[in-house]
C-alpha atoms as a PDB file:
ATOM      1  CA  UNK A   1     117.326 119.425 113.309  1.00  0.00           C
ATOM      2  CA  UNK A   2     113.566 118.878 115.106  1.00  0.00           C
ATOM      3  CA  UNK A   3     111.455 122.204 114.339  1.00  0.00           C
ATOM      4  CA  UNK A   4     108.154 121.182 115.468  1.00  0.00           C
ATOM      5  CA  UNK A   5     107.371 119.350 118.805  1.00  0.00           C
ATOM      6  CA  UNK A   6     104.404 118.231 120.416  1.00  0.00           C
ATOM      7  CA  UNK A   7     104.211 116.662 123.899  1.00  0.00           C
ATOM      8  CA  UNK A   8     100.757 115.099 124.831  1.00  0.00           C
ATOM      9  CA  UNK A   9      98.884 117.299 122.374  1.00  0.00           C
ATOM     10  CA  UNK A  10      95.298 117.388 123.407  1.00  0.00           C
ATOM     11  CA  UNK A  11      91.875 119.259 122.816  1.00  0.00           C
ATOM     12  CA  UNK A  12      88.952 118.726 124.331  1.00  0.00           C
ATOM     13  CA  UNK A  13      85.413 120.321 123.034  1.00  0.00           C
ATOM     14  CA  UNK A  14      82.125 120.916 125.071  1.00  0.00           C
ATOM     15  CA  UNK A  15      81.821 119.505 128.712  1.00  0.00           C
ATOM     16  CA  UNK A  16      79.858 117.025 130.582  1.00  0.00           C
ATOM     17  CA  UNK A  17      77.753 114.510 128.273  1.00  0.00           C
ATOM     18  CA  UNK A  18      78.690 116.391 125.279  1.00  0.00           C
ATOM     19  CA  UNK A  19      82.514 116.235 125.894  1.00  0.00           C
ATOM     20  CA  UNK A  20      84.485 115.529 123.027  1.00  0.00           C
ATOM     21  CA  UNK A  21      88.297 114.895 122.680  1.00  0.00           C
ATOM     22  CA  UNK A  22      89.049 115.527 119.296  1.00  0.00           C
ATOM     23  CA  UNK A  23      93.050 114.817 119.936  1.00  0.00           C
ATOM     24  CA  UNK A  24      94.059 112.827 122.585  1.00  0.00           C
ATOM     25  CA  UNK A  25      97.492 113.352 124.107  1.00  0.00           C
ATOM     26  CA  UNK A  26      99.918 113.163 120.741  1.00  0.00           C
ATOM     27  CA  UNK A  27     103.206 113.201 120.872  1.00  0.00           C
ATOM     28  CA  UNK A  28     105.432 113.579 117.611  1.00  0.00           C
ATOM     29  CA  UNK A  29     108.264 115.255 116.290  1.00  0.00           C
ATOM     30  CA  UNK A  30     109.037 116.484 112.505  1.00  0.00           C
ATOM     31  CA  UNK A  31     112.804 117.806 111.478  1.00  0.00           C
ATOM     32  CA  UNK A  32     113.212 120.825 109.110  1.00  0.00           C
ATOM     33  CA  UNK A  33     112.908 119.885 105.831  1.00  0.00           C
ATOM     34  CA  UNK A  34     110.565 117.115 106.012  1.00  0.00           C
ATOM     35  CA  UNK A  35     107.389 116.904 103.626  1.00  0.00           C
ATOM     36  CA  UNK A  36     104.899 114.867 105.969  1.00  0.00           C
ATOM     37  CA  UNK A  37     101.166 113.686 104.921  1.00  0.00           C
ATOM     38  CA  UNK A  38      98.381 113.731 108.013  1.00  0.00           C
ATOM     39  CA  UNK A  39      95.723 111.397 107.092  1.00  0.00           C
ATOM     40  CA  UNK A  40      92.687 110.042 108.888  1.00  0.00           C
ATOM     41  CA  UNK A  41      88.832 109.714 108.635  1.00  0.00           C
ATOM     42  CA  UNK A  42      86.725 112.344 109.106  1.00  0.00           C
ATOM     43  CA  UNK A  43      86.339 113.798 112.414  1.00  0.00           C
ATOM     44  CA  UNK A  44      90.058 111.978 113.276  1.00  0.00           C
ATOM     45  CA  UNK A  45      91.556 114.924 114.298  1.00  0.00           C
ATOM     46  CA  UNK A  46      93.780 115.842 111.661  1.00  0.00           C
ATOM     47  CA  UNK A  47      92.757 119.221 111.410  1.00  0.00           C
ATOM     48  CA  UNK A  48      92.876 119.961 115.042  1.00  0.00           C
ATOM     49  CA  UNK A  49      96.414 118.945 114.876  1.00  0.00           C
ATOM     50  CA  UNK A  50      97.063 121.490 112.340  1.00  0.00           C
ATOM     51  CA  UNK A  51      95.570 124.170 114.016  1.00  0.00           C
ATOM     52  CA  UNK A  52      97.152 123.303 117.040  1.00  0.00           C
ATOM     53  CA  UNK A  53     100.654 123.104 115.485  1.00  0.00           C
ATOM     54  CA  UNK A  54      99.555 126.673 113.564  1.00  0.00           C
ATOM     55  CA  UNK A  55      98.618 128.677 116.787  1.00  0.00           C
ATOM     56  CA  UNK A  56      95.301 128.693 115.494  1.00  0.00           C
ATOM     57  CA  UNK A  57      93.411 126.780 118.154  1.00  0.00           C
ATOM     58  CA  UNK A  58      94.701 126.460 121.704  1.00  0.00           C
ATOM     59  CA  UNK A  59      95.023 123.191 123.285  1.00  0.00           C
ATOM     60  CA  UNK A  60      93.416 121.988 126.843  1.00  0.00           C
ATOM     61  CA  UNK A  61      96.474 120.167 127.703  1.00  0.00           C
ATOM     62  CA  UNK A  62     100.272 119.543 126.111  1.00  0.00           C
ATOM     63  CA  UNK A  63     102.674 122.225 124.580  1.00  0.00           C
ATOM     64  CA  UNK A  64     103.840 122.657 120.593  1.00  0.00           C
ATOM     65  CA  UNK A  65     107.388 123.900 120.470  1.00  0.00           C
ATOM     66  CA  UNK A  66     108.087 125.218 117.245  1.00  0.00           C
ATOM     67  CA  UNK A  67     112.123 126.003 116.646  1.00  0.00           C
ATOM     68  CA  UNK A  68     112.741 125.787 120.315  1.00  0.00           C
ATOM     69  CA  UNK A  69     109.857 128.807 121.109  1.00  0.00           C
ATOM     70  CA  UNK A  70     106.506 127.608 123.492  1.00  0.00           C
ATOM     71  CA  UNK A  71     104.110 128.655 121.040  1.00  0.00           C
ATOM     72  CA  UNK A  72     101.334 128.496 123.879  1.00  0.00           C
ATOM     73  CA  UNK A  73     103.679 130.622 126.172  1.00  0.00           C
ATOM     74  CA  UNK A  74     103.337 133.726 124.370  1.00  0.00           C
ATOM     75  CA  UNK A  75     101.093 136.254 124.807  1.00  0.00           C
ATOM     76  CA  UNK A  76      97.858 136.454 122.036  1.00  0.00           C
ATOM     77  CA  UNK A  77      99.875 139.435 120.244  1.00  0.00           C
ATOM     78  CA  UNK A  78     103.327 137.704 120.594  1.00  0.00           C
ATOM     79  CA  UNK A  79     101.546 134.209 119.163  1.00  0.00           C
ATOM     80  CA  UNK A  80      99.888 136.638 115.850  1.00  0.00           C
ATOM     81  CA  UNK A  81     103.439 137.908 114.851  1.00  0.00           C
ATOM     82  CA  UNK A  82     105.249 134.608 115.375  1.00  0.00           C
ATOM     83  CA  UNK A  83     102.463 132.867 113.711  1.00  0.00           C
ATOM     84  CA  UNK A  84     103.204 135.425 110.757  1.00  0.00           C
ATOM     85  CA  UNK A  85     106.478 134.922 110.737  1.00  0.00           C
ATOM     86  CA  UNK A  86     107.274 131.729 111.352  1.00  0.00           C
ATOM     87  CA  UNK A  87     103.960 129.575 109.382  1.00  0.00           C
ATOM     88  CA  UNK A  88     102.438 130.265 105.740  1.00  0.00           C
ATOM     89  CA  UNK A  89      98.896 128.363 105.573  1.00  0.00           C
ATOM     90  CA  UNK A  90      97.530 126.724 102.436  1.00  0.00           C
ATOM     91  CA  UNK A  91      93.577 126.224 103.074  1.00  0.00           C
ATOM     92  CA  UNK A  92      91.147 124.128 101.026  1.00  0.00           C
ATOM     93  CA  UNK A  93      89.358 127.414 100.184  1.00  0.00           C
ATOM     94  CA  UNK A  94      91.728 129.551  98.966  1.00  0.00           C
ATOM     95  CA  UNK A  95      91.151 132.397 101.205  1.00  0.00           C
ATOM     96  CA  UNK A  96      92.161 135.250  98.454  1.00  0.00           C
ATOM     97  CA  UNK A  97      90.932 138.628  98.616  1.00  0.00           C
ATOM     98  CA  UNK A  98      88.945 139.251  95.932  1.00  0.00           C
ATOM     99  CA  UNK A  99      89.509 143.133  95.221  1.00  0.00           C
ATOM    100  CA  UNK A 100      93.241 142.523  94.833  1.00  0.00           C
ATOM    101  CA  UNK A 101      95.371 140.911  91.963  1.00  0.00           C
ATOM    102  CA  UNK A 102      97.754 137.790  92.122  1.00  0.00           C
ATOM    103  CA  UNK A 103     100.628 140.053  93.234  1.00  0.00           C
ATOM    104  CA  UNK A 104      99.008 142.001  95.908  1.00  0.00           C
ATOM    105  CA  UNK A 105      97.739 138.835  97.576  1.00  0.00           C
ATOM    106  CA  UNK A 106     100.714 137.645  97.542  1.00  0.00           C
ATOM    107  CA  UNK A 107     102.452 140.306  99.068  1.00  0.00           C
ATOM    108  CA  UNK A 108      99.822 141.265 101.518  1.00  0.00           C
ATOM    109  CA  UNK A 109     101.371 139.270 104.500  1.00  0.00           C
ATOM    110  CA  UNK A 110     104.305 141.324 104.322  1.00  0.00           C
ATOM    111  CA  UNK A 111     102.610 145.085 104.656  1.00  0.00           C
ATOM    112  CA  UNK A 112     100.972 143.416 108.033  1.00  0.00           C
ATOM    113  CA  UNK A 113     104.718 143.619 109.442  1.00  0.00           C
ATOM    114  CA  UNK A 114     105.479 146.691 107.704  1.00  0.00           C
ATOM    115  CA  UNK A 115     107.915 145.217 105.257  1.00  0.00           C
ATOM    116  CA  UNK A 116     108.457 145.587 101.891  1.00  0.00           C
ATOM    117  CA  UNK A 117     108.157 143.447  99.222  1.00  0.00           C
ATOM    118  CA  UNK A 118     111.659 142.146  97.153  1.00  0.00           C
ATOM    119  CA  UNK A 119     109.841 142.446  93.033  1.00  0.00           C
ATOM    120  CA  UNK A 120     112.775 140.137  92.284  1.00  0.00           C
ATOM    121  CA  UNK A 121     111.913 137.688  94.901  1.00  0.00           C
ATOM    122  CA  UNK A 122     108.527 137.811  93.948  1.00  0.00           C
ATOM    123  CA  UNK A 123     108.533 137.614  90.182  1.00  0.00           C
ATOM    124  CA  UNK A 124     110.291 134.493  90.978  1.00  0.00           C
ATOM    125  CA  UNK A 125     108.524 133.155  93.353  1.00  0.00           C
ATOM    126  CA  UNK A 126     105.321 133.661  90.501  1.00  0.00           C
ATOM    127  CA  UNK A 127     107.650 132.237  88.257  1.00  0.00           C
ATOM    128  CA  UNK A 128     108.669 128.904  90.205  1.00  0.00           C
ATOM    129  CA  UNK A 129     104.722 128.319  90.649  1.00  0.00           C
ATOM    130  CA  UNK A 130     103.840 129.002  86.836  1.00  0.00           C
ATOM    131  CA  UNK A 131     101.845 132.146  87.257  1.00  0.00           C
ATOM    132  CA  UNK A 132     104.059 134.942  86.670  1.00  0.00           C
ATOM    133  CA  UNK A 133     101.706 135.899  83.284  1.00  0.00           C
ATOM    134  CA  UNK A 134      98.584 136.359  85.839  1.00  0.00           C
ATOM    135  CA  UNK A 135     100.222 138.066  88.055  1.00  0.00           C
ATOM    136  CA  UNK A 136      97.963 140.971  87.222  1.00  0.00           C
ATOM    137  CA  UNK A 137      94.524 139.001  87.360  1.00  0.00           C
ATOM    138  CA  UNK A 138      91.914 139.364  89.887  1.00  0.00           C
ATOM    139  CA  UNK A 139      91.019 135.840  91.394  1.00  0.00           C
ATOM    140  CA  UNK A 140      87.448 135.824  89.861  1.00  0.00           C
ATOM    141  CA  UNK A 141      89.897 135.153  86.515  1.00  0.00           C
ATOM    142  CA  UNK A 142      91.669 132.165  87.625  1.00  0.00           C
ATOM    143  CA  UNK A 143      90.868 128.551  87.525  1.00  0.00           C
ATOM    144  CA  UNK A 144      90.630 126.834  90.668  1.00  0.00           C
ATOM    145  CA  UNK A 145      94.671 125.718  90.072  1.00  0.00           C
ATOM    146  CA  UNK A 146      95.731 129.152  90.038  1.00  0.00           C
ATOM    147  CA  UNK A 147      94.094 130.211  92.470  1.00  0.00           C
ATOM    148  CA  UNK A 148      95.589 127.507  94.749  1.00  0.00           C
ATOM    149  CA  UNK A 149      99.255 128.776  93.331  1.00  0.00           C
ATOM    150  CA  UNK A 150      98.243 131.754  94.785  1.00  0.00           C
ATOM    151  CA  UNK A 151      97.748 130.415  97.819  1.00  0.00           C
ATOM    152  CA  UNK A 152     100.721 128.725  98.076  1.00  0.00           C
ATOM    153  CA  UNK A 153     103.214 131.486  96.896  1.00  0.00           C
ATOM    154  CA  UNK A 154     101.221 133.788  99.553  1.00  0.00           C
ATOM    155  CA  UNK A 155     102.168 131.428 102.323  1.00  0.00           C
ATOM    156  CA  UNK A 156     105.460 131.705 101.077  1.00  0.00           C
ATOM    157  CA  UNK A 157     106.211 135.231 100.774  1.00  0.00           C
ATOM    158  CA  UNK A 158     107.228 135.711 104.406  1.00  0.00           C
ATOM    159  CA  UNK A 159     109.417 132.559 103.996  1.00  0.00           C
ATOM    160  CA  UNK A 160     108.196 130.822 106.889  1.00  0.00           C
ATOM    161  CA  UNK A 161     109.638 128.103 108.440  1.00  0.00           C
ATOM    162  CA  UNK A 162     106.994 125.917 108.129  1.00  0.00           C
ATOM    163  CA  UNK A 163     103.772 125.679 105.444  1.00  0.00           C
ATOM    164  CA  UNK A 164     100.522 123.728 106.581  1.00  0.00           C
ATOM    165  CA  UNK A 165      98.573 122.921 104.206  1.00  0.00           C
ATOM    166  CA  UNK A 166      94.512 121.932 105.106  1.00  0.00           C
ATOM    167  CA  UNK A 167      93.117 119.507 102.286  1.00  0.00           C
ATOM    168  CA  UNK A 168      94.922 122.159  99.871  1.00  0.00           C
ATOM    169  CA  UNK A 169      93.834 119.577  96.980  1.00  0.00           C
ATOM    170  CA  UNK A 170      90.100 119.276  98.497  1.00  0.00           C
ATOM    171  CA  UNK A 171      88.584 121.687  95.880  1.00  0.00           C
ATOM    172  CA  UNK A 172      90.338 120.497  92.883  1.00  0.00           C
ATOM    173  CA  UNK A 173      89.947 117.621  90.020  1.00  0.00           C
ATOM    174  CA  UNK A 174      92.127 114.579  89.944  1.00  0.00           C
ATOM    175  CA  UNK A 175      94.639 116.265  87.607  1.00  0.00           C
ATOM    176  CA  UNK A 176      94.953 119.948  88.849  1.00  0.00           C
ATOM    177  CA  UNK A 177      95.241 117.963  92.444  1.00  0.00           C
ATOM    178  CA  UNK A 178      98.474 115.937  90.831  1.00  0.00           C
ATOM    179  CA  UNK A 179      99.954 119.320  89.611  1.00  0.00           C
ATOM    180  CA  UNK A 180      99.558 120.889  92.815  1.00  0.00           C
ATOM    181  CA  UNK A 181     100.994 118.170  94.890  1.00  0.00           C
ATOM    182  CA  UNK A 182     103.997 117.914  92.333  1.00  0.00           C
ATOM    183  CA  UNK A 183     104.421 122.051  93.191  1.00  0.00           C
ATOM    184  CA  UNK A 184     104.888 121.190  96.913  1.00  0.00           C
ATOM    185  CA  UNK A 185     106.702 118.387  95.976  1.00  0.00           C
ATOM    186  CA  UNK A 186     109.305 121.253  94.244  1.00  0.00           C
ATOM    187  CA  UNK A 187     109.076 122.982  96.711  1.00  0.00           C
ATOM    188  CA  UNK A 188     110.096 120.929  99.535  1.00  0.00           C
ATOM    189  CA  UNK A 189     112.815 119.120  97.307  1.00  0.00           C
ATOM    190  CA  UNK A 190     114.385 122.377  96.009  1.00  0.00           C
ATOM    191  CA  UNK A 191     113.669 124.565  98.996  1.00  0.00           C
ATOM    192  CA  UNK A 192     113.997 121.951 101.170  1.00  0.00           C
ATOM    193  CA  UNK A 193     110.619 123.965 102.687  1.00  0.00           C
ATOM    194  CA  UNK A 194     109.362 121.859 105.704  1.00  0.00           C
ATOM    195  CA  UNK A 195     105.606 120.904 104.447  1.00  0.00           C
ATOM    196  CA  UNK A 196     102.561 119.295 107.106  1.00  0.00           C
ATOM    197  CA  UNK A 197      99.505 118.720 104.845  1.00  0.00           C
ATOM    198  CA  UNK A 198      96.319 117.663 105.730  1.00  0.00           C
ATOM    199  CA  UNK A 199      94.628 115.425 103.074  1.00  0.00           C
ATOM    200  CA  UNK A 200      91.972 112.740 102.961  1.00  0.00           C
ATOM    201  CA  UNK A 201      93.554 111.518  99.243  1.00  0.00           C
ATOM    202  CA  UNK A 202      95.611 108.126 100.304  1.00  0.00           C
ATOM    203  CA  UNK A 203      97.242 108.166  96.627  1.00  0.00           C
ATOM    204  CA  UNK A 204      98.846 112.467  97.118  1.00  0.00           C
ATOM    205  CA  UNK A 205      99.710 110.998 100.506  1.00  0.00           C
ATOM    206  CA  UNK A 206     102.183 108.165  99.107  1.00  0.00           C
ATOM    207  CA  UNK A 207     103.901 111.179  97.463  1.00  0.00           C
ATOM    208  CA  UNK A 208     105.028 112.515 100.822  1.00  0.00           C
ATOM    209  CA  UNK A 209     108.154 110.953 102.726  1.00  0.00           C
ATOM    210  CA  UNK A 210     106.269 110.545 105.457  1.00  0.00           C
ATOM    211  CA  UNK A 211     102.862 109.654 106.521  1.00  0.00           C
ATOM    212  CA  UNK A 212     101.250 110.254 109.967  1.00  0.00           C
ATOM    213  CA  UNK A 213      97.643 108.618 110.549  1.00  0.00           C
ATOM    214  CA  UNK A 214      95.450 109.811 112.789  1.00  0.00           C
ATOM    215  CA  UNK A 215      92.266 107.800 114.182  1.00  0.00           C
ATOM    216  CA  UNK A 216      89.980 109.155 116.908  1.00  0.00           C
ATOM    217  CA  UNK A 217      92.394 111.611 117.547  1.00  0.00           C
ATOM    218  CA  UNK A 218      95.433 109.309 118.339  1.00  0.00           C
ATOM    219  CA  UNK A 219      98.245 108.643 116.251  1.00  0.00           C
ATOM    220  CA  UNK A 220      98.136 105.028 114.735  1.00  0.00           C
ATOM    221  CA  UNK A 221     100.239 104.698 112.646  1.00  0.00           C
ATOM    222  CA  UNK A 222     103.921 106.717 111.515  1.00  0.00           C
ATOM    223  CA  UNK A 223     105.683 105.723 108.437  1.00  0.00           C
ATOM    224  CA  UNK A 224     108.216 107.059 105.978  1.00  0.00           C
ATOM    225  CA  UNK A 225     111.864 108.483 106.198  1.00  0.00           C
ATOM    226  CA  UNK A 226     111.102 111.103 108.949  1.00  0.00           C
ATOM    227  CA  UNK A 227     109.191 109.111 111.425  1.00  0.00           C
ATOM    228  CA  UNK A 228     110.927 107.831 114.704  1.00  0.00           C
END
């Protein structure tokens, strides 16, 4: 079944002389399920998909259906929930708060729609990801591995339909980058969780089924089990 859709994707920065199209009219489809690799140069466009597909940015031209819903025919407060609801995000940086522990990161996204969090659910969520013993740590205690688990299980919590992950390897060494790519690996395999991730690394990007390269913001080249 196709959960994300875009038709003529494009975004278009400055105006005049300085006019930049950093995606130019994309078109692609990716079924639930599917663990798919973006790669390109710098300054390809990769990440403006993303944030596109996210809700993040808003596009000059082109729609992003996301499990049948317009994403860019909602209203701003209608986009934030279904954003919420329906996307976790994985960023290069981390993005953890640092006053809060492991477990009240990871369960923030769920006070923001007034819902409780399942301790069952979460303990094993902390477990599947190997950090169930830090789950009481502040981030300024983890390595730069954990805190990326972190990350992850965070975009998880709400059990979204869909995690994008931005260069969620770009801060780490060669071997905490292979662990975490073997976690999302687990995760889409076991969870069948449907998985777009940004990366620059060609090697983590032969891991994924599929591979979608991106080159002055057109698509060049689609390869792997998912692509059409």
């Amino acid at each position: 079944m196709m959960l994300i859709q875009t038709d003529r994707l494009t975004k278009i920065y400055g105006n005049g002389d300085n006019t930049l199209r950093a995606l130019d009219s994309v078109t692609l489809s990716i079924e639930r399920g599917e663990f798919v690799a973006v790669v390109g140069s710098s300054g390809s466009g990769k990440s403006t998909l993303l944030h596109l597909v996210g809700g993040i940015d808003c596009p000059t031209e082109g729609t992003v259906t996301i499990d049948g819903t317009d994403l860019y025919s909602l209203r701003p407060d209608e986009l934030t929930v279904f954003r919420r609801r329906y996307i976790g995000f994985v960023f290069q940086s981390y993005n953890l708060i640092p006053g809060l522990n492991v477990w009240e990161n990871i369960v923030l996204p769920l006070g923001l729609d007034k819902l409780k969090a399942d301790p069952e659910e979460t303990e094993q969520l902390l477990s599947t990801l190997g950090i169930y013993e830090k789950r009481y740590a502040l981030p300024s205690q983890l390595s730069g591995g954990q805190q990326q688990r972190v990350a992850i299980a965070r975009a998880l919590a709400t059990k979204p339909h869909i995690v994008l992950a931005d260069e969620p390897t770009g801060n780490l060494d060669s071997k905490t980058s292979l662990e975490v790519m073997l976690l999302l690996e687990k995760l889409n395999r076991e969870l069948s969780q449907t998985i777009v991730m940004i990366t620059h690394s060609e090697e983590l990007a032969q891991m994924t089924a599929r591979r979608i390269r991106i080159e002055d913001g057109r698509i060049i080249s689609d390869s792997g089990e998912g692509s059409k």
